[in-house]
C-alpha atoms as a PDB file:
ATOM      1  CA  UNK A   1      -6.873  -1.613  22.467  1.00  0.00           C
ATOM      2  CA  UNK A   2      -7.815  -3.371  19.706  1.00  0.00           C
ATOM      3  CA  UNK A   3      -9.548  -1.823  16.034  1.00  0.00           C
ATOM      4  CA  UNK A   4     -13.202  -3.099  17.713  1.00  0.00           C
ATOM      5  CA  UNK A   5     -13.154  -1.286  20.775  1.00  0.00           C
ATOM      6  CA  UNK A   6     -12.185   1.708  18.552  1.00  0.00           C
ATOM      7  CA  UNK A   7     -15.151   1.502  16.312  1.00  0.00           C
ATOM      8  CA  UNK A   8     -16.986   1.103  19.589  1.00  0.00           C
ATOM      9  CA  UNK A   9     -15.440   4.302  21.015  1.00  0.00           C
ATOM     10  CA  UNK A  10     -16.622   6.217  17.597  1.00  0.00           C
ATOM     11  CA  UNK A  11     -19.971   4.683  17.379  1.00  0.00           C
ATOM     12  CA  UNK A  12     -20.495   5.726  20.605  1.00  0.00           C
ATOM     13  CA  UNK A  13     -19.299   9.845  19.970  1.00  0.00           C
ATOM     14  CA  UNK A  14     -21.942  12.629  19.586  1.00  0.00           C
ATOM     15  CA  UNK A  15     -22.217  13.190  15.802  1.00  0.00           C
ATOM     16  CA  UNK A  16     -19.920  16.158  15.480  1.00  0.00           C
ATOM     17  CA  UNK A  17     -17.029  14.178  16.806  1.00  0.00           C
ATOM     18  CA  UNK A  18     -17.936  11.371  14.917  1.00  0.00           C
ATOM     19  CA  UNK A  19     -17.630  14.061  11.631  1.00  0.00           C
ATOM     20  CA  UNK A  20     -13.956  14.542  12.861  1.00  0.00           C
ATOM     21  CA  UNK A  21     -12.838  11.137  13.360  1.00  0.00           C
ATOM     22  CA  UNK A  22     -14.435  10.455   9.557  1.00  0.00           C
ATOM     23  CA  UNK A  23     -12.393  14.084   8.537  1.00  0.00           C
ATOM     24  CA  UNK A  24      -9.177  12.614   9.970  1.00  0.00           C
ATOM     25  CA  UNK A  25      -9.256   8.878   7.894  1.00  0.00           C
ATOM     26  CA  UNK A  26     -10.036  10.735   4.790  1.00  0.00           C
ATOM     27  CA  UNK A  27      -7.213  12.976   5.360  1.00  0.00           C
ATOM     28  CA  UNK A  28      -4.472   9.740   6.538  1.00  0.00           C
ATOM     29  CA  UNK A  29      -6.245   8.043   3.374  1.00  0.00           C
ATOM     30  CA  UNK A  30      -5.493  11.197   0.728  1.00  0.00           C
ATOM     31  CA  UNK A  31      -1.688  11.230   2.666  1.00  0.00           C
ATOM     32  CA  UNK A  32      -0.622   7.890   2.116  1.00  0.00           C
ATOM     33  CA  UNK A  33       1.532   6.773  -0.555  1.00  0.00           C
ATOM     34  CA  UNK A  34       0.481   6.093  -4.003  1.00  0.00           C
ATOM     35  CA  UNK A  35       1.112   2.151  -4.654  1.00  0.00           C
ATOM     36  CA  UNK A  36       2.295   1.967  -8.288  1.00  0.00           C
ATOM     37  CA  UNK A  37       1.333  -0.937 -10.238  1.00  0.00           C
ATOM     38  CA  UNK A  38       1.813  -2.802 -13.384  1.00  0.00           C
ATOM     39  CA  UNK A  39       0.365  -5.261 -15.698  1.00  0.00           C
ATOM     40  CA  UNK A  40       1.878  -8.982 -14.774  1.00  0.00           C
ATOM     41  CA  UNK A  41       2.623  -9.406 -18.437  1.00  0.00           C
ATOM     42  CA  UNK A  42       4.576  -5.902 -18.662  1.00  0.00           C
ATOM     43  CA  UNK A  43       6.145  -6.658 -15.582  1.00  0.00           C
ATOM     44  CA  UNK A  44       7.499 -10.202 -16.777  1.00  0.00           C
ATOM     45  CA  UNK A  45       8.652  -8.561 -20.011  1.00  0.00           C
ATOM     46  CA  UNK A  46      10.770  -5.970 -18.428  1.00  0.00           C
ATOM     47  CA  UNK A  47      12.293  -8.825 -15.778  1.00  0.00           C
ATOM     48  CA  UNK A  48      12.907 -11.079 -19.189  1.00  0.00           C
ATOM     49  CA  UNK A  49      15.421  -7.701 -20.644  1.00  0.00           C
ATOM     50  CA  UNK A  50      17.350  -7.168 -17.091  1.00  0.00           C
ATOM     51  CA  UNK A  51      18.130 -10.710 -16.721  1.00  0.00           C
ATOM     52  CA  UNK A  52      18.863 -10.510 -20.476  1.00  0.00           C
ATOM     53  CA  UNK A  53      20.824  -7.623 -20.158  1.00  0.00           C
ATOM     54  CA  UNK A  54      22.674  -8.681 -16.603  1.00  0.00           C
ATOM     55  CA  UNK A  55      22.810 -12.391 -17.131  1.00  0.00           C
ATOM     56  CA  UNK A  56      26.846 -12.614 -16.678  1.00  0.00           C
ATOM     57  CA  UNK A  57      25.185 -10.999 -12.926  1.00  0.00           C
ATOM     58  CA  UNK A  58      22.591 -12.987 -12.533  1.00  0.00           C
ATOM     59  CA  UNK A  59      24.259 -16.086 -12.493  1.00  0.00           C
ATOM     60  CA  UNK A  60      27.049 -14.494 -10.145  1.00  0.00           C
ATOM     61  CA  UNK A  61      24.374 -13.634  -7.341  1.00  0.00           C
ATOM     62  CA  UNK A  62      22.982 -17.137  -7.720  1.00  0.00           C
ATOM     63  CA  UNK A  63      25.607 -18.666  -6.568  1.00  0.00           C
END
């Protein structure tokens, strides 16, 4: 079954069980994990001090 024949299935429910389906994705949304994120520049910075910090390291798990 593919994502279309399940919007068909829901398009096609009585509007009370429509309200249920819509109930149940805003619930899965408000349950998923939070994605954390960070600014590129902040994120290059703090990759710029570990390979700073763990460059004797670095260069061993490049080889």
């Amino acid at each position: 079954m593919t994502a279309v024949d399940v919007i068909d299935q829901i398009k096609a429910l009585p509007l009370p069980e429509r309200a249920k389906v819509v109930t149940f994705v805003h619930e899965l949304e408000a349950s998923a994990p939070q994605v954390r994120t960070m600014e590129p520049r902040a994120f290059e910075q703090a990759v710029e001090r570990v390979f700073d910090r763990h460059d004797e390291l670095m260069r061993k798990l490049s080889q």
